[in-house]
C-alpha atoms as a PDB file:
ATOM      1  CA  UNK A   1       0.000   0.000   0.000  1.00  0.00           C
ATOM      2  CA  UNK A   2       1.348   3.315  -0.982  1.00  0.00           C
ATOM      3  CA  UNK A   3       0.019   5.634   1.807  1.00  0.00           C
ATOM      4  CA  UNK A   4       0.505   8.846   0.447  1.00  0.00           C
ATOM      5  CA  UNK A   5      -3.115   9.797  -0.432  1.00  0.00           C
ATOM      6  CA  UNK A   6      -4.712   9.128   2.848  1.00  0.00           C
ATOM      7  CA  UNK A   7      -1.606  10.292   4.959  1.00  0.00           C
ATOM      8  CA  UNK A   8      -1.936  13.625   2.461  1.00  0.00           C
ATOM      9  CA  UNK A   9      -5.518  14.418   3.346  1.00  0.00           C
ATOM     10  CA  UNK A  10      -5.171  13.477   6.627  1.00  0.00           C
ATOM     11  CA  UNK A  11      -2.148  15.904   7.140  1.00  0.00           C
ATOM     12  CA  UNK A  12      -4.413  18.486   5.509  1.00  0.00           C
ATOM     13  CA  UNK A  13      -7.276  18.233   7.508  1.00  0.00           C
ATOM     14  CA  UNK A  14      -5.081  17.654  11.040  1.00  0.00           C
ATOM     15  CA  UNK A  15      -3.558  21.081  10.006  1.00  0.00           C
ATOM     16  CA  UNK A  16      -6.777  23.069   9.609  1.00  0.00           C
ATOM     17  CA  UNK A  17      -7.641  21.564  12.683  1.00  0.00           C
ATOM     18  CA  UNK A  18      -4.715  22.863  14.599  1.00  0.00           C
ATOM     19  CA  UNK A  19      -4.866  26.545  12.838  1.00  0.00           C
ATOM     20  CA  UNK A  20      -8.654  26.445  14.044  1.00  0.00           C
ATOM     21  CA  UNK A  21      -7.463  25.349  17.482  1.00  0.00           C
ATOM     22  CA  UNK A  22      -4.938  27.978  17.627  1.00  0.00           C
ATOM     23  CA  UNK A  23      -7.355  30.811  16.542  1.00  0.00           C
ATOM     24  CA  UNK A  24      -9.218  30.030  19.521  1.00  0.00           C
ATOM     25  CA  UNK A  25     -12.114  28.051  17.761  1.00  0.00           C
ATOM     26  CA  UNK A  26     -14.561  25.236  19.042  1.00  0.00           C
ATOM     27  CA  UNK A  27     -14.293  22.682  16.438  1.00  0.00           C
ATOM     28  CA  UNK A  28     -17.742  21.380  17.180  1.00  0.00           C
ATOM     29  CA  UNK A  29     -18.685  24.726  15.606  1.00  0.00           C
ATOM     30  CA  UNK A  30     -17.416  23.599  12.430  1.00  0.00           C
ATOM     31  CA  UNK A  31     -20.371  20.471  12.522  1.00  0.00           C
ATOM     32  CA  UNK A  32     -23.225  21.142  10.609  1.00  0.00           C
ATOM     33  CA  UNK A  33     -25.399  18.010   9.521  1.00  0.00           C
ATOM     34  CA  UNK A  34     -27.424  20.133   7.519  1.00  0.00           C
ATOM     35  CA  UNK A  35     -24.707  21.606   5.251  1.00  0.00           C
ATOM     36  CA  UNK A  36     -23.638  18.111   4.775  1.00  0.00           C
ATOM     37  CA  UNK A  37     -26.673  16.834   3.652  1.00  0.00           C
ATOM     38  CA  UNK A  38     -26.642  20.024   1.074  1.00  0.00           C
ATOM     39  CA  UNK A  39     -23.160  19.608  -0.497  1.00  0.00           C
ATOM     40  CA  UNK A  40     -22.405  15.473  -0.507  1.00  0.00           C
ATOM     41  CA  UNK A  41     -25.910  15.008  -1.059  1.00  0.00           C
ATOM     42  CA  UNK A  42     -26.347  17.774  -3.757  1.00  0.00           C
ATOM     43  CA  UNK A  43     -22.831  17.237  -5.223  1.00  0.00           C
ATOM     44  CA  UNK A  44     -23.237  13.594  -6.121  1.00  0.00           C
ATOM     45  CA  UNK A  45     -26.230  14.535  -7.447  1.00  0.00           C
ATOM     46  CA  UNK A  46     -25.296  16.969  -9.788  1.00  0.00           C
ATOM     47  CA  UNK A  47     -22.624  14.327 -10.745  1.00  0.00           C
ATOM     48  CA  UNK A  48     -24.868  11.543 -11.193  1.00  0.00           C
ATOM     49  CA  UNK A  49     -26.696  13.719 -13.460  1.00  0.00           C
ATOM     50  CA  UNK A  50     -23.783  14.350 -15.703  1.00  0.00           C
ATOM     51  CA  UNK A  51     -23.124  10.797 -16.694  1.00  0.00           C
ATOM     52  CA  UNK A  52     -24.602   7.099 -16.806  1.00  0.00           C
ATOM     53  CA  UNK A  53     -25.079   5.096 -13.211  1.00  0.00           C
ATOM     54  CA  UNK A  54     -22.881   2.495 -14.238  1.00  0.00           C
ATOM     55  CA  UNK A  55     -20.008   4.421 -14.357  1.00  0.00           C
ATOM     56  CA  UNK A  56     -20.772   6.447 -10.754  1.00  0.00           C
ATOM     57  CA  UNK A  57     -21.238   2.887  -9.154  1.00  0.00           C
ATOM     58  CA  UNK A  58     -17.772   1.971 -10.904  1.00  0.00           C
ATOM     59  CA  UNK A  59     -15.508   4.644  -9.623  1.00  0.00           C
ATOM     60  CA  UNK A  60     -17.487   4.588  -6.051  1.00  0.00           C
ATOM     61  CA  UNK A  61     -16.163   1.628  -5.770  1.00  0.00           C
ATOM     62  CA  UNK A  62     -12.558   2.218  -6.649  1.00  0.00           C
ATOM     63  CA  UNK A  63     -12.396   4.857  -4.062  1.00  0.00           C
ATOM     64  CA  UNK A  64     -11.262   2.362  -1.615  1.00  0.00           C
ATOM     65  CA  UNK A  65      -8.829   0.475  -3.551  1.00  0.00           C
ATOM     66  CA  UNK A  66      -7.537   3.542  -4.679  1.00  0.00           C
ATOM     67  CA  UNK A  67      -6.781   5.011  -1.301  1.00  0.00           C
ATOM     68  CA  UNK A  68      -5.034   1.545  -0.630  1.00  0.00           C
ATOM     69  CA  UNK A  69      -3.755   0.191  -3.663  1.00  0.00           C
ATOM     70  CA  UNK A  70       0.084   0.590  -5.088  1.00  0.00           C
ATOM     71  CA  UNK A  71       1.678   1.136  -8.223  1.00  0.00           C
ATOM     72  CA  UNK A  72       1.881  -2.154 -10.220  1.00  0.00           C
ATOM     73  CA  UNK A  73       5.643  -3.808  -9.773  1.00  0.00           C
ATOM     74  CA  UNK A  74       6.598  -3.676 -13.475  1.00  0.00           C
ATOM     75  CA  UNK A  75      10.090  -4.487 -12.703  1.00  0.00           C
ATOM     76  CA  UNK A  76       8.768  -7.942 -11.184  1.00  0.00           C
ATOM     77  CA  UNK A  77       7.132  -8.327 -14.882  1.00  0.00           C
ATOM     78  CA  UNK A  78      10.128  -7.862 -16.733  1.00  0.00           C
ATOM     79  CA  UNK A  79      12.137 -10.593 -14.410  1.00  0.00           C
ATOM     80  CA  UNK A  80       8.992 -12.876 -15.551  1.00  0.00           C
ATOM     81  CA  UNK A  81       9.145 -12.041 -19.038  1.00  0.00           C
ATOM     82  CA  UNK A  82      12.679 -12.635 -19.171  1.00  0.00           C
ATOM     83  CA  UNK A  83      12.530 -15.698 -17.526  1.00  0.00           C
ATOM     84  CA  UNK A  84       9.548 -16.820 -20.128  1.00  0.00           C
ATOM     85  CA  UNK A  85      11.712 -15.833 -22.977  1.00  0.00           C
ATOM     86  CA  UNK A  86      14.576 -17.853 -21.867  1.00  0.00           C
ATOM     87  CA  UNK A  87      12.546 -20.776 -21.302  1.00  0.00           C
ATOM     88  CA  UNK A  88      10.900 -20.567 -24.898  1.00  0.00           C
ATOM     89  CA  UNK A  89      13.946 -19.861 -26.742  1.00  0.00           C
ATOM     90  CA  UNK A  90      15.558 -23.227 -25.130  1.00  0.00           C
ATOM     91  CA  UNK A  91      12.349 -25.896 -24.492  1.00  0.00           C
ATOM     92  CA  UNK A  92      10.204 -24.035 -27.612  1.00  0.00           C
ATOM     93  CA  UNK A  93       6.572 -21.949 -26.886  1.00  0.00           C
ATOM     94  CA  UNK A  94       4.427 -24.534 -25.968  1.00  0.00           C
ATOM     95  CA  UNK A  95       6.862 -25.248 -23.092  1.00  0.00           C
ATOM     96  CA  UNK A  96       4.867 -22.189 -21.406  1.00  0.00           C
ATOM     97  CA  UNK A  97       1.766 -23.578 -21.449  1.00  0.00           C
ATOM     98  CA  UNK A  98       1.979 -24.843 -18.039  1.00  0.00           C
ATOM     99  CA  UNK A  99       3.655 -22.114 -16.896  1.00  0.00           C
ATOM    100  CA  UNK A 100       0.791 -19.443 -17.543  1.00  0.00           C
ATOM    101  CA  UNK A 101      -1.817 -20.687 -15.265  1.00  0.00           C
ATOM    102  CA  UNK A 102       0.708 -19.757 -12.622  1.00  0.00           C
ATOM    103  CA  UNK A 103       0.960 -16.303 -13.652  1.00  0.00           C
ATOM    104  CA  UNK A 104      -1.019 -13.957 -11.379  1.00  0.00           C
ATOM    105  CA  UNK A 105      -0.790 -10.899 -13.573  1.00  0.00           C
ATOM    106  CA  UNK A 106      -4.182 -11.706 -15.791  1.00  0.00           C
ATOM    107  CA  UNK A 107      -2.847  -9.304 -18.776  1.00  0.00           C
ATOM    108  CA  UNK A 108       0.298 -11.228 -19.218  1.00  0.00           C
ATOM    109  CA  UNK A 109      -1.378 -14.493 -18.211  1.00  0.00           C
ATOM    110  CA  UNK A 110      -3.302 -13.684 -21.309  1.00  0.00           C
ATOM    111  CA  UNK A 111      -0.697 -12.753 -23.351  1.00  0.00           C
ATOM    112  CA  UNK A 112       1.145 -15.576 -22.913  1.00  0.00           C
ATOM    113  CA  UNK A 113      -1.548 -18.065 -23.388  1.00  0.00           C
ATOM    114  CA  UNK A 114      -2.908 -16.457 -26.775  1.00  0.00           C
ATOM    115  CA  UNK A 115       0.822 -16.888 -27.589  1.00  0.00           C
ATOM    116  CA  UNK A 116       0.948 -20.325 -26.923  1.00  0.00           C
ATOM    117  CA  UNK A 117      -2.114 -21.284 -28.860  1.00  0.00           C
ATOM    118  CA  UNK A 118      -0.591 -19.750 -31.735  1.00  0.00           C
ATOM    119  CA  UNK A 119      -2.321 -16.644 -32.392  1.00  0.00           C
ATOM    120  CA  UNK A 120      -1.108 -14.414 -35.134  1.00  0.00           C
ATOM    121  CA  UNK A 121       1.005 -12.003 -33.902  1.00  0.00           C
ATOM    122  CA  UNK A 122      -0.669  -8.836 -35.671  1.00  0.00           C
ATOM    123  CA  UNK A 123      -3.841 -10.092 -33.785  1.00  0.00           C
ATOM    124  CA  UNK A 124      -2.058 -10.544 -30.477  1.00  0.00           C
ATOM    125  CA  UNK A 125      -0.902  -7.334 -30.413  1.00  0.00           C
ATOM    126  CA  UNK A 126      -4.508  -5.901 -32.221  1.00  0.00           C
ATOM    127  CA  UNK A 127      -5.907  -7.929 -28.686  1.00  0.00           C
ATOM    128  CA  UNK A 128      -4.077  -6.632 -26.269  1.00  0.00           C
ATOM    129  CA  UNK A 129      -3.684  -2.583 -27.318  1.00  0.00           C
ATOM    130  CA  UNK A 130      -7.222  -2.970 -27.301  1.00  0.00           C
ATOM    131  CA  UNK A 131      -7.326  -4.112 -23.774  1.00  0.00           C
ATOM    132  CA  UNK A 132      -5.618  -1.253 -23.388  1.00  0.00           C
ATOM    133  CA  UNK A 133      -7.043   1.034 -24.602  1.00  0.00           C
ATOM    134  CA  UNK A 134     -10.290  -0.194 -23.109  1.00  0.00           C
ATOM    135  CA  UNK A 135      -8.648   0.369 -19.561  1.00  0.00           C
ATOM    136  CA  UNK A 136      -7.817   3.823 -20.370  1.00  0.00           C
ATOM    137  CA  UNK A 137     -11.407   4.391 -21.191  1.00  0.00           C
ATOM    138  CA  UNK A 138     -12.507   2.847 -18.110  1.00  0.00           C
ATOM    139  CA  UNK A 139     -10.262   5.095 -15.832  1.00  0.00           C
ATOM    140  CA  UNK A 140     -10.955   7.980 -17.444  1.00  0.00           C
ATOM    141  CA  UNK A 141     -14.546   7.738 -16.714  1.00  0.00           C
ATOM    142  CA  UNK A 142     -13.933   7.053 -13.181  1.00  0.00           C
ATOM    143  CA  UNK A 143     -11.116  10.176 -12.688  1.00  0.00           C
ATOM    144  CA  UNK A 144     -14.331  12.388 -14.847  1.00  0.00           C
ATOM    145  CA  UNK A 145     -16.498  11.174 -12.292  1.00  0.00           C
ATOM    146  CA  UNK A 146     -14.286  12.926  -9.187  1.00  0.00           C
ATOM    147  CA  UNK A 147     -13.366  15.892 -11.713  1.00  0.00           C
ATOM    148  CA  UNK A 148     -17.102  16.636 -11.985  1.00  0.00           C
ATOM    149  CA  UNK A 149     -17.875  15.918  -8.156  1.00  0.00           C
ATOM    150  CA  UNK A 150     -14.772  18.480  -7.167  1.00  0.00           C
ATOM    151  CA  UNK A 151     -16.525  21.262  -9.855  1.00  0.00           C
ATOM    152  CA  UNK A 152     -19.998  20.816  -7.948  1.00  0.00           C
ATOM    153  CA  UNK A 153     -18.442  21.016  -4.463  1.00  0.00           C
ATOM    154  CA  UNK A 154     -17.860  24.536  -3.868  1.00  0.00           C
ATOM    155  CA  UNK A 155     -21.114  25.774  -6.354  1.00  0.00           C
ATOM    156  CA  UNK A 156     -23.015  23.604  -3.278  1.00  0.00           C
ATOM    157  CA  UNK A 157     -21.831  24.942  -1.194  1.00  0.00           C
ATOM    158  CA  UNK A 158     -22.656  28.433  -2.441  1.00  0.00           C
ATOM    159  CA  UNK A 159     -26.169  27.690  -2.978  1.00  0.00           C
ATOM    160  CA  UNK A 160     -25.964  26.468   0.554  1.00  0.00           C
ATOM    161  CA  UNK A 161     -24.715  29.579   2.060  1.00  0.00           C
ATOM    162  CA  UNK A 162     -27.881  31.357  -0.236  1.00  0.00           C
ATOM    163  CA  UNK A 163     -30.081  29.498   1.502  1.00  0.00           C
ATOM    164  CA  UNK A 164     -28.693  30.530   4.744  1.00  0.00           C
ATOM    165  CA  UNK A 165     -28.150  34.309   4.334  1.00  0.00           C
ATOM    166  CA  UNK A 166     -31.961  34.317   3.317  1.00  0.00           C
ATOM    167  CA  UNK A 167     -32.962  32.701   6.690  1.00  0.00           C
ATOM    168  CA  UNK A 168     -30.531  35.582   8.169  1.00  0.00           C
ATOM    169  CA  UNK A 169     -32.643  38.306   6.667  1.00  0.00           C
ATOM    170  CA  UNK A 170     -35.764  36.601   7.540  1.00  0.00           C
ATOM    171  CA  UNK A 171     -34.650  37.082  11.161  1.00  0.00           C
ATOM    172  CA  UNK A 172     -33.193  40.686  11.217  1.00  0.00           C
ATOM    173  CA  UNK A 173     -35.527  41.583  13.781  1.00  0.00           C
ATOM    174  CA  UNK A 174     -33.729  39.220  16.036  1.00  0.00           C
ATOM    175  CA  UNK A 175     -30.276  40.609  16.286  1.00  0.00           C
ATOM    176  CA  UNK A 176     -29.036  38.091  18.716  1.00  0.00           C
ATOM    177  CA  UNK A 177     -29.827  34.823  16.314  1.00  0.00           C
ATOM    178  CA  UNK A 178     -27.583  36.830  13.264  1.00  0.00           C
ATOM    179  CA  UNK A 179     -24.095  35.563  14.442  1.00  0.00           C
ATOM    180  CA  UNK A 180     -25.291  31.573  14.148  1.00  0.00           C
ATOM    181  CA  UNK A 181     -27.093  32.009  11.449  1.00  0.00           C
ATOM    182  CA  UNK A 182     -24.476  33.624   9.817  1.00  0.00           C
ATOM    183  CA  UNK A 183     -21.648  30.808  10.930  1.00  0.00           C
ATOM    184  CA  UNK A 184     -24.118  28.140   9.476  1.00  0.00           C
ATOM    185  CA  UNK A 185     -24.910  29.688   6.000  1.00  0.00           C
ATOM    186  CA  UNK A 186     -20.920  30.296   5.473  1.00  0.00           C
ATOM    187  CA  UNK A 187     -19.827  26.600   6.687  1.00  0.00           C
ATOM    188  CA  UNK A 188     -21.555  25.273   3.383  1.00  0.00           C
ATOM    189  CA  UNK A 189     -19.479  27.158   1.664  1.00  0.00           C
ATOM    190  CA  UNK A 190     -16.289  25.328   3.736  1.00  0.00           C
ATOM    191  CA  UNK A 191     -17.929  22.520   3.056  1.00  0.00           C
ATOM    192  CA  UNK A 192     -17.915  22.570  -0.560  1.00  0.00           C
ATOM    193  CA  UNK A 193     -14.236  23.979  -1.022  1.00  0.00           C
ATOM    194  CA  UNK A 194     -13.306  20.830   1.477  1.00  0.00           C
ATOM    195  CA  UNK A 195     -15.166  18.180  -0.763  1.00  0.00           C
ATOM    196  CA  UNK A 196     -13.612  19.621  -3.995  1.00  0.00           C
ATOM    197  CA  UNK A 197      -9.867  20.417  -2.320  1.00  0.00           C
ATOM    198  CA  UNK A 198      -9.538  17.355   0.230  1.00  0.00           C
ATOM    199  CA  UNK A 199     -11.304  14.875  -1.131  1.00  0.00           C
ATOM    200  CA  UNK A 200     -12.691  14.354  -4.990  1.00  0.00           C
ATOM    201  CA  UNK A 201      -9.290  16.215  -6.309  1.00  0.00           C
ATOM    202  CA  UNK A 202      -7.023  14.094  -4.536  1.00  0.00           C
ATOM    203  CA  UNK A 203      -8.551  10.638  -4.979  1.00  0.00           C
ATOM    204  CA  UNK A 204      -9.279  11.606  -8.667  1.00  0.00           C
ATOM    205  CA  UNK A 205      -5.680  13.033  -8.933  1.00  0.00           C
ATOM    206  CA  UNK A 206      -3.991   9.350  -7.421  1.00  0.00           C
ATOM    207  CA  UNK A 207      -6.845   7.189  -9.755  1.00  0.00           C
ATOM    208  CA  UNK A 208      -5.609   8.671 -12.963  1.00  0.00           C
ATOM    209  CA  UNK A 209      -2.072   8.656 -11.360  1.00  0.00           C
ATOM    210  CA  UNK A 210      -2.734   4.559 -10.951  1.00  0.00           C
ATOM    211  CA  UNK A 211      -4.050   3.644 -14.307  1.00  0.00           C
ATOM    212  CA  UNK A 212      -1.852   5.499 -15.923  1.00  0.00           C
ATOM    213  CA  UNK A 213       1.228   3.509 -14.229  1.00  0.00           C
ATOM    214  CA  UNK A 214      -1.084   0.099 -15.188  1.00  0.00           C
ATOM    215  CA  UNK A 215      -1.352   1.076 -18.497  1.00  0.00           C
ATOM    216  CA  UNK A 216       2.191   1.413 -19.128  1.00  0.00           C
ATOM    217  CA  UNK A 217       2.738  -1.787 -17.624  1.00  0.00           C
ATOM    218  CA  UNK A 218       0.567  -3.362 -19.922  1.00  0.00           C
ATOM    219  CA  UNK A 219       2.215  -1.765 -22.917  1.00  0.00           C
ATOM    220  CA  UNK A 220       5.166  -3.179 -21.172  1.00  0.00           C
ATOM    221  CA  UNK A 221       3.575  -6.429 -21.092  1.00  0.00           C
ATOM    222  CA  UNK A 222       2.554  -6.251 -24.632  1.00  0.00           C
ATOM    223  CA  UNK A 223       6.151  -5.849 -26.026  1.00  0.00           C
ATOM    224  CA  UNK A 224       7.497  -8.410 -23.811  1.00  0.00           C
ATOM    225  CA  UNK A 225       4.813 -11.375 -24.700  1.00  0.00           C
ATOM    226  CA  UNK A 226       5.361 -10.392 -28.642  1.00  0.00           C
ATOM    227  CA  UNK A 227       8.895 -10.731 -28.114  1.00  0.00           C
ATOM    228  CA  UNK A 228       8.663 -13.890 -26.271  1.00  0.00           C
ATOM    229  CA  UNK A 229       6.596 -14.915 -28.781  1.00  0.00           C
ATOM    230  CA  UNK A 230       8.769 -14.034 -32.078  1.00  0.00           C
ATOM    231  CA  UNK A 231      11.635 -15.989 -30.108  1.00  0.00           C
ATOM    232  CA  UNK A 232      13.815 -12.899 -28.971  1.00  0.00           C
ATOM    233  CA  UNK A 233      17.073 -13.156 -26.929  1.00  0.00           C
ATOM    234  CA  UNK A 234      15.901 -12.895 -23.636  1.00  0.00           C
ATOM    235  CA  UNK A 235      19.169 -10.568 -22.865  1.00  0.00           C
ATOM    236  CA  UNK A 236      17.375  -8.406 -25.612  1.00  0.00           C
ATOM    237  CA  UNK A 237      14.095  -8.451 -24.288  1.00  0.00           C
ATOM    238  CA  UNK A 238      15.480  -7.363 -21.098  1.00  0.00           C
ATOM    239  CA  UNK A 239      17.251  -4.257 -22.440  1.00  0.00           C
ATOM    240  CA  UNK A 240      14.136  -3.462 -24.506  1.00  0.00           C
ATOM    241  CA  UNK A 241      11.641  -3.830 -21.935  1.00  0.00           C
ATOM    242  CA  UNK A 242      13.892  -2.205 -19.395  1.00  0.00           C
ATOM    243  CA  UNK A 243      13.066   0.760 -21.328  1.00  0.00           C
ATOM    244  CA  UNK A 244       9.651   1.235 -19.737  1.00  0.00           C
ATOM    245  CA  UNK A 245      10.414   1.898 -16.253  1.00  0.00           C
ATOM    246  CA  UNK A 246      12.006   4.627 -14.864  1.00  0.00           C
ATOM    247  CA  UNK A 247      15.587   5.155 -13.831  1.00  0.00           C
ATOM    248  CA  UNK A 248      15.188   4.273 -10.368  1.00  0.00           C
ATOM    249  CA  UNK A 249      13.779   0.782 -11.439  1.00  0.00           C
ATOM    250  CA  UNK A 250      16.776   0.176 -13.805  1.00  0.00           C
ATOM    251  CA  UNK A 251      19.146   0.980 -11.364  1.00  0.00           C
ATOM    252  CA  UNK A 252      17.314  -1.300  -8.931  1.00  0.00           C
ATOM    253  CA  UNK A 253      16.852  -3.888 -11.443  1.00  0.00           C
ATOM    254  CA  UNK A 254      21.040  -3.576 -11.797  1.00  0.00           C
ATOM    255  CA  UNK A 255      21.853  -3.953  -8.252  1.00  0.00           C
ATOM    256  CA  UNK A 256      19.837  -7.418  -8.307  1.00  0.00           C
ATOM    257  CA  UNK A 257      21.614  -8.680 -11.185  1.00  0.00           C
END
């Protein structure tokens, strides 16, 4: 797990906290269940509105592995590939056959048994790009989804605070409810900015972040299975698919050898 989401919006929110605290501020002040209600509920409203269900209920339910999930381990896939070109180029392609239900990676599990059943390489590689590119469809619709939720947050919360500035001058007669009222119509507001700032920016920000990282490793993938496949010197397809990952990876990758 690669904390640096939920350690980032917890640092964020820990630090308004303390400025708060340090202003002299009562931070059950700052709870309003009836803002909330206005800017989740109206937010993911608005959002819901802007696309098709299926693809709210999809990235709703990446939140949570995208708080806690990683960047794939490419360089583990290129020691694999390696290993899978050696083995071909010695005991022939259809020595890999048993080898691939072993493989947890489903993309190169794939690869390798389309391979191995002989598949033409044009349409191995026509396969798999569009995997691809079908992925990258799939997260951008999800990262769209927090984009949109982050531009409704703060508008909200606006209408929120216009709600609560007319229930101010409805009461001008009663000078001593103006400084509540006043607090409550201008914490939707907070609200809002907090949703769009602390929340749907980051975890949109880390999901696009994520799949981007997966789709390289797929295009890593691709190269490596293709070159497996055509036969390759596995010391070549280690240099070539070496070139995907970044220097840091290489020089890791180095050490090991």
């Amino acid at each position: 797990m690669d904390p640096a989401t939920v350690v980032g919006i917890a640092l964020a929110l820990v630090s308004i906290l303390i400025g708060l605290l340090m202003d002299g501020g009562n931070p059950a002040s700052m709870i309003l269940p009836s803002a909330v209600v206005i800017v989740v509920g109206g937010s993911v409203g608005a959002t819901l509105a802007t696309g098709l269900l299926p693809d709210a209920v999809s990235a709703l339910k990446s939140v949570v592995p995208t708080l806690t999930g990683s960047a794939v381990d490419s360089a583990a896939a290129v020691e694999t590939v390696v290993q899978f070109a050696d083995q071909a180029r010695r005991e022939g392609l259809l020595s890999l056959e048993e080898a691939a239900r072993d493989i947890e990676d489903p993309f190169l599990r794939k690869g390798i048994q389309l391979a191995v059943d002989g598949t033409d390489p044009d349409e191995l590689r026509d396969i798999l790009e569009l995997e691809i590119a079908s992925k990258r469809a799939a997260d951008r619709s999800k990262v769209e989804f927090f984009t949109q939720l982050a531009t409704f947050g703060p508008t909200m919360g606006v209408i929120g605070t216009i709600m609560g500035l007319i229930g101010v001058l409805e009461n001008l007669s009663t000078p001593e409810t103006l400084g509540p009222l006043i607090a409550s119509a201008f914490l939707t507001t907070l609200y809002g900015v907090v949703i769009a700032n602390l929340v749907a920016t980051p975890i949109g920000k880390r999901l696009a972040r994520l799949g981007d990282l997966e789709a390289k490793h797929m295009e890593l993938v691709l190269e490596g299975v293709l070159s497996v496949q055509a036969g390759s010197n596995p010391r070549m397809v280690e240099q070539k698919l070496q070139s995907f990952l970044p220097p840091s990876a290489r020089a890791d990758l180095d050490e090991a050898a």
